[in-house]
N, C-alpha and C. Protein backbone atom coordinates (compact mmCIF):
# COMPACT_ATOMS: atom_id res chain seq x y z
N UNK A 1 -55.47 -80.62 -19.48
CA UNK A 1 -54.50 -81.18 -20.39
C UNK A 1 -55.02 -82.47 -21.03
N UNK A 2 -55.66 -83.26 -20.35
CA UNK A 2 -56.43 -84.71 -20.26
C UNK A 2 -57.38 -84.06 -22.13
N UNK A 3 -57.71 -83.15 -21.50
CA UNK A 3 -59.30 -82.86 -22.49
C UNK A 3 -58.48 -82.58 -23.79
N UNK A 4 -57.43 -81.98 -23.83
CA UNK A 4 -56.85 -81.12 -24.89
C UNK A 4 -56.21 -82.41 -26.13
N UNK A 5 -55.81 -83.41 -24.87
CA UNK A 5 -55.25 -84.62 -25.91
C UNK A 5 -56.15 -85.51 -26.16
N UNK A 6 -57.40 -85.39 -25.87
CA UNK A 6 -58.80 -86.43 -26.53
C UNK A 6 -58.96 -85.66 -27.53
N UNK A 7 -58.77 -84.00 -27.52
CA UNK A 7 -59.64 -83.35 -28.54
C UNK A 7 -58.68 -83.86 -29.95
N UNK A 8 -57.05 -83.60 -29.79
CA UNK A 8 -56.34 -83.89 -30.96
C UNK A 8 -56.80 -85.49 -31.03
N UNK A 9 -56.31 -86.23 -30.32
CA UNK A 9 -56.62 -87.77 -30.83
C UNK A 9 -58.32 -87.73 -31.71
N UNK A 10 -58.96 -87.12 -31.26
CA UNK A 10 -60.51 -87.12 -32.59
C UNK A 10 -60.25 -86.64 -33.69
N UNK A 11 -59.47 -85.31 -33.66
CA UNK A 11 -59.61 -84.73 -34.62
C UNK A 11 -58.34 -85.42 -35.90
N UNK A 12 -57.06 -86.08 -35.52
CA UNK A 12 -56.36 -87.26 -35.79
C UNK A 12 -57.39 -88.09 -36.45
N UNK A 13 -58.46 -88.91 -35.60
CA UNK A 13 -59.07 -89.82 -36.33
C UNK A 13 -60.52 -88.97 -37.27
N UNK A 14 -60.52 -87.81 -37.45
CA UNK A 14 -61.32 -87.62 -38.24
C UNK A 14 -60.43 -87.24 -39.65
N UNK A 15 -59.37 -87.26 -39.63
CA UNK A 15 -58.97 -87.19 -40.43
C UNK A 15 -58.22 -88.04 -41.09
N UNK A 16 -58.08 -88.98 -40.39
CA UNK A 16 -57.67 -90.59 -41.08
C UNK A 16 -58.61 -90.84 -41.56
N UNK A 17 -60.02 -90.77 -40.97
CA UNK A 17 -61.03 -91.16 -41.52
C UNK A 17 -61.49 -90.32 -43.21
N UNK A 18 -61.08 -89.42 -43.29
CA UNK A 18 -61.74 -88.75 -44.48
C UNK A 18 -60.21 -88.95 -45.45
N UNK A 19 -59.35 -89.59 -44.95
CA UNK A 19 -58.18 -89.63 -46.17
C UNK A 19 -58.25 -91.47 -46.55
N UNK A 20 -58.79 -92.20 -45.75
CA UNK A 20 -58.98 -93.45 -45.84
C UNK A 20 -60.72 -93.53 -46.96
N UNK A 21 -61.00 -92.24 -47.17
CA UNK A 21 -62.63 -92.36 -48.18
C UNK A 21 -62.16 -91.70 -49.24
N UNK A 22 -61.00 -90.57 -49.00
CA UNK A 22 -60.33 -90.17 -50.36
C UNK A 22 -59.14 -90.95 -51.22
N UNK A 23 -58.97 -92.02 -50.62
CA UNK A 23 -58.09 -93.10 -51.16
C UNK A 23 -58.52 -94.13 -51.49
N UNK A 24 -59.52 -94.61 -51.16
CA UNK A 24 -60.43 -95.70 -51.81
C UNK A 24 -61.80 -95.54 -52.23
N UNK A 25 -62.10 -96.57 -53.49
CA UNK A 25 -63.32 -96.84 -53.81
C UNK A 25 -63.87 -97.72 -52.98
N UNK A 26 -65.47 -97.85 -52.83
CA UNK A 26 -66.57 -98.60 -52.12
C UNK A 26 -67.08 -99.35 -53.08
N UNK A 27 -66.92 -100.48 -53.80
CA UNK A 27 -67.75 -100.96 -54.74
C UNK A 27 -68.74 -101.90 -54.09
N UNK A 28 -70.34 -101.44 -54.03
CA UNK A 28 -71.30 -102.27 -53.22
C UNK A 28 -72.05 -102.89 -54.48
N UNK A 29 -72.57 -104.40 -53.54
CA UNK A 29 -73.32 -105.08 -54.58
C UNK A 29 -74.48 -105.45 -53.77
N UNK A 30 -74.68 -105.01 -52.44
CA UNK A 30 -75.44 -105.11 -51.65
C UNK A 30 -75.16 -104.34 -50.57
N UNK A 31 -76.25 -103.57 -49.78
CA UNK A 31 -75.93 -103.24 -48.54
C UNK A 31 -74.73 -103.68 -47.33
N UNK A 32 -74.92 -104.93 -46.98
CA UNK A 32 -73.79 -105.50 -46.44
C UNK A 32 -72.54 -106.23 -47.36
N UNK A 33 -72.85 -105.82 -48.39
CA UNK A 33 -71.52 -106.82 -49.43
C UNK A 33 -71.04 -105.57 -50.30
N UNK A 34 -69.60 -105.41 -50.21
CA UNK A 34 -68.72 -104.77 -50.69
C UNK A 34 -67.27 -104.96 -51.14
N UNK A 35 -66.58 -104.09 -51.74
CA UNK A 35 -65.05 -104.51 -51.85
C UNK A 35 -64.68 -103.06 -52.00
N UNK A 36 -63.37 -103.10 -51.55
CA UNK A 36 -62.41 -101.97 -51.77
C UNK A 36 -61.57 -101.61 -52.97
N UNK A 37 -61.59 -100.56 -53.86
CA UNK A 37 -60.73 -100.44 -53.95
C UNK A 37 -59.82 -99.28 -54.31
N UNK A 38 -57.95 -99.56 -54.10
CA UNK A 38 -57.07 -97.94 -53.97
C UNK A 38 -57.60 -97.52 -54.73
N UNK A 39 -57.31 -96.20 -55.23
CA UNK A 39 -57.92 -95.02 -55.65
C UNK A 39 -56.42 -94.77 -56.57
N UNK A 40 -56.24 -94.02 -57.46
CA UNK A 40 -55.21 -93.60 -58.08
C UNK A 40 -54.53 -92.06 -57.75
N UNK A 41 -55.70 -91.50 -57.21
CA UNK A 41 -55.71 -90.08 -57.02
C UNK A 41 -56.54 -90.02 -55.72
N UNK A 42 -56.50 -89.08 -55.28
CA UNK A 42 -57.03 -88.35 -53.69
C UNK A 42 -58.42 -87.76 -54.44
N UNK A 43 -59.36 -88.24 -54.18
CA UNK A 43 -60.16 -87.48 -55.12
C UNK A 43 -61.81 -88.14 -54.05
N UNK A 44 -62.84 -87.21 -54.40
CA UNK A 44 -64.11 -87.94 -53.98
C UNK A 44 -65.02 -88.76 -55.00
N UNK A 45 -64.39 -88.44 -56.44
CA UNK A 45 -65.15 -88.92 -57.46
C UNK A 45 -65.26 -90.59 -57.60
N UNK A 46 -66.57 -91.08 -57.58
CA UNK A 46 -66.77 -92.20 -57.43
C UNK A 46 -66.16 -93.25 -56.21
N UNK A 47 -66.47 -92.42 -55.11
CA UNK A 47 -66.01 -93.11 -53.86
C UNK A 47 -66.81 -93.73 -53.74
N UNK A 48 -67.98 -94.26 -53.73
CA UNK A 48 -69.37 -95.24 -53.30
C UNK A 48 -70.20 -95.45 -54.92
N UNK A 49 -69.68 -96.62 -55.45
CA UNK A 49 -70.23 -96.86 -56.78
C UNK A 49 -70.92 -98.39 -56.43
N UNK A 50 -72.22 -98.46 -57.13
CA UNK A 50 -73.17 -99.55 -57.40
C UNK A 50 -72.78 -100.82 -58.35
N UNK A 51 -72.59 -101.55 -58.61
CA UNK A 51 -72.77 -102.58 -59.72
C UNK A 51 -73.73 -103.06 -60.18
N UNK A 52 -74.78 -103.16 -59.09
CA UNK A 52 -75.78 -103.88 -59.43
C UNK A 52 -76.67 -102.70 -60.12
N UNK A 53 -76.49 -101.45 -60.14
CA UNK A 53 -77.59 -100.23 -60.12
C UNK A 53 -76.45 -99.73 -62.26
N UNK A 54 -75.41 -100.16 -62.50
CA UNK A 54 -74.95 -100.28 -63.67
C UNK A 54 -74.86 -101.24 -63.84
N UNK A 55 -74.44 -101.40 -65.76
CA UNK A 55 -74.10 -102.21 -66.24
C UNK A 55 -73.10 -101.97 -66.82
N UNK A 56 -72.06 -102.96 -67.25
CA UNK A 56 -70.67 -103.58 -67.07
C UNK A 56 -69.97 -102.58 -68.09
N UNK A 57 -70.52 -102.38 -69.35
CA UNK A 57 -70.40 -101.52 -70.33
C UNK A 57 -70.01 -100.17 -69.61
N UNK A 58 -71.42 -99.55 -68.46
CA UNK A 58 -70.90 -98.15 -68.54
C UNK A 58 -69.84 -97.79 -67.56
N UNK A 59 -69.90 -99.11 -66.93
CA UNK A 59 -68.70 -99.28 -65.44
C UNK A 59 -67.33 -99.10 -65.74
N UNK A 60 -67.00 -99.78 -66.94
CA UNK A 60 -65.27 -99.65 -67.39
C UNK A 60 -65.07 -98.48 -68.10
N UNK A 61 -66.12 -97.89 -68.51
CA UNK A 61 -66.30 -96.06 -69.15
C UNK A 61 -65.21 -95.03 -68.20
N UNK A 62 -65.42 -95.74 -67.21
CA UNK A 62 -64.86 -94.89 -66.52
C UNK A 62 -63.36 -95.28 -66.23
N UNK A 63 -62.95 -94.31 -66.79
CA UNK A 63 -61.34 -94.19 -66.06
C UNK A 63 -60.41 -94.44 -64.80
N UNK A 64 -61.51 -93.94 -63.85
CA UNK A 64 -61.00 -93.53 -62.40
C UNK A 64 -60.96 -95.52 -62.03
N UNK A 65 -62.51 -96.07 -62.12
CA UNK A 65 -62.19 -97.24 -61.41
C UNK A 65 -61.57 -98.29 -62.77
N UNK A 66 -61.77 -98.09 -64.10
CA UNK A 66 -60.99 -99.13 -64.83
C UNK A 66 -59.04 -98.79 -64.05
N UNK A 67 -58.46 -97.80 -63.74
CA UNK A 67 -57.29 -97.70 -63.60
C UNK A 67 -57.24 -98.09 -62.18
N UNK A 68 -58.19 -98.43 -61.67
CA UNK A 68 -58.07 -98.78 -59.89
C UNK A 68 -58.17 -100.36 -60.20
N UNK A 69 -58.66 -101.23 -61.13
CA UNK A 69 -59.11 -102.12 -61.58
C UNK A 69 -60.19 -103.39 -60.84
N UNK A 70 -61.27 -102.29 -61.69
CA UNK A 70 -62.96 -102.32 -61.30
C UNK A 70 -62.84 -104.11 -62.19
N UNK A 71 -62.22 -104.14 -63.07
CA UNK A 71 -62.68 -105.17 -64.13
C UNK A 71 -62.03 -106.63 -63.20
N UNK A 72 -61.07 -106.78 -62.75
CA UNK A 72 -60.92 -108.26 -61.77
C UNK A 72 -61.99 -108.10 -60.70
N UNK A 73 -62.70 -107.65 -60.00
CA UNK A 73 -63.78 -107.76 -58.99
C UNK A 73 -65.10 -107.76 -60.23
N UNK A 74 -65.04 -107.53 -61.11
CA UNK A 74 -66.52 -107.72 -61.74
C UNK A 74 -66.16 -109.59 -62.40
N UNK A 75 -64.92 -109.75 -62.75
CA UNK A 75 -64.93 -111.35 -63.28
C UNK A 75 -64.76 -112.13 -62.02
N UNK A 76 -64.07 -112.18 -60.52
CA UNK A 76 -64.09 -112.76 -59.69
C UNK A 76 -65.37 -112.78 -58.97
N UNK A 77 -66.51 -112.33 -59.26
CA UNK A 77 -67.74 -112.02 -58.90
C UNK A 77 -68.94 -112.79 -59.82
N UNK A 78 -68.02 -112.95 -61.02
CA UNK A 78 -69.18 -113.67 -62.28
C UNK A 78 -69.68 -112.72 -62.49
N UNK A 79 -69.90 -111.24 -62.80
CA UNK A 79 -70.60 -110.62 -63.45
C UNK A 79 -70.07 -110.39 -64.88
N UNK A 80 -68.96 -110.39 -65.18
CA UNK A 80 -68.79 -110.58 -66.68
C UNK A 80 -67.83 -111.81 -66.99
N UNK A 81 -67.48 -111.92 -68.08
CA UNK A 81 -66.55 -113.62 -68.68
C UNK A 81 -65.12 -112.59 -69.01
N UNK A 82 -64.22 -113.38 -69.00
CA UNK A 82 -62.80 -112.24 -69.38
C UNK A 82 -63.35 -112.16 -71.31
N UNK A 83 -63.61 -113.21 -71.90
CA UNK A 83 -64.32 -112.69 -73.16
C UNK A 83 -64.67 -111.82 -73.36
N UNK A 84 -66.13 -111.50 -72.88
CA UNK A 84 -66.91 -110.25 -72.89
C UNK A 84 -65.97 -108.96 -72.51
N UNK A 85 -65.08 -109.20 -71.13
CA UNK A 85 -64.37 -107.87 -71.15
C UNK A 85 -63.28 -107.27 -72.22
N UNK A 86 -62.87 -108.33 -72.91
CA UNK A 86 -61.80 -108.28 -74.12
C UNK A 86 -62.81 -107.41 -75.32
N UNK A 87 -63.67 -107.72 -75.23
CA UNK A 87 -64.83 -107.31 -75.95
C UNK A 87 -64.77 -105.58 -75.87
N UNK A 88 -65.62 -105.69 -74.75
CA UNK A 88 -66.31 -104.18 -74.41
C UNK A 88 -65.08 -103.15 -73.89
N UNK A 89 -63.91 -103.82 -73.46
CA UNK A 89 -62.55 -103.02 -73.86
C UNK A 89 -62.05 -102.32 -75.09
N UNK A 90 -62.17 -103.69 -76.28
CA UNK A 90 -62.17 -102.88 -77.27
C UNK A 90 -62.71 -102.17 -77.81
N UNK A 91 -64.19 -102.21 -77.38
CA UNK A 91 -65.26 -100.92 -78.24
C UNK A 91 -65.09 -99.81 -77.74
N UNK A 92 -64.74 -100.20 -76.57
CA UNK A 92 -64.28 -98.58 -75.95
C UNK A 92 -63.19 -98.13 -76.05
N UNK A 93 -61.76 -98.75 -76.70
CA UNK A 93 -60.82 -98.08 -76.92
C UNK A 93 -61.00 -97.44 -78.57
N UNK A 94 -61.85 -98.04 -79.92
CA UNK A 94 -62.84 -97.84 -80.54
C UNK A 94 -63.04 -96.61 -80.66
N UNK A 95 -63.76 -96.39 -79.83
CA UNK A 95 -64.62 -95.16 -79.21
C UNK A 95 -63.78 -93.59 -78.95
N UNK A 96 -62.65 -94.12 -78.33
CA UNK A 96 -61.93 -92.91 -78.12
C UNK A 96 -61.14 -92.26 -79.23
């Protein structure tokens, strides 16, 4: 009986574990340096995204993390000025 309730308690945390990676983004800027953030949707798309490996332009392209809002962790970080994002917001609304 002992064995039967370790097996559910794992299988419990393997599945917290895979709904806690389908609910958030990983935004890394280094191996040990990261930030979180919610997710809008249950989804795997762009669960572990780079900053340093893009640039700022093709980062807000995206839907999934501009609506999770990728753009306050790129200005609280200094990688862009709220200028520049007023900017490259509008070329991309522009665009569509």
């Amino acid at each position: 009986m002992l064995s039967r309730i370790k097996q559910y308690i794992l299988i419990a945390l393997a599945v917290a574990a895979f709904y806690f990676l389908l609910s958030h983004h990983f935004i890394f800027f280094s191996f040990k340096d990261f930030d979180l953030l919610d997710k809008q949707q249950l989804t795997l798309e762009y669960t572990f995204y780079s900053l340093r490996q893009h640039l700022p332009t093709e980062t807000l392209r995206i839907d999934a993390l501009r609506n999770a809002g990728i753009e306050n962790i790129m200005i609280r970080r200094g990688l862009i000025t709220e200028q520049r994002l007023d900017q490259i917001l509008n070329q991309i609304d522009k665009e569509k």
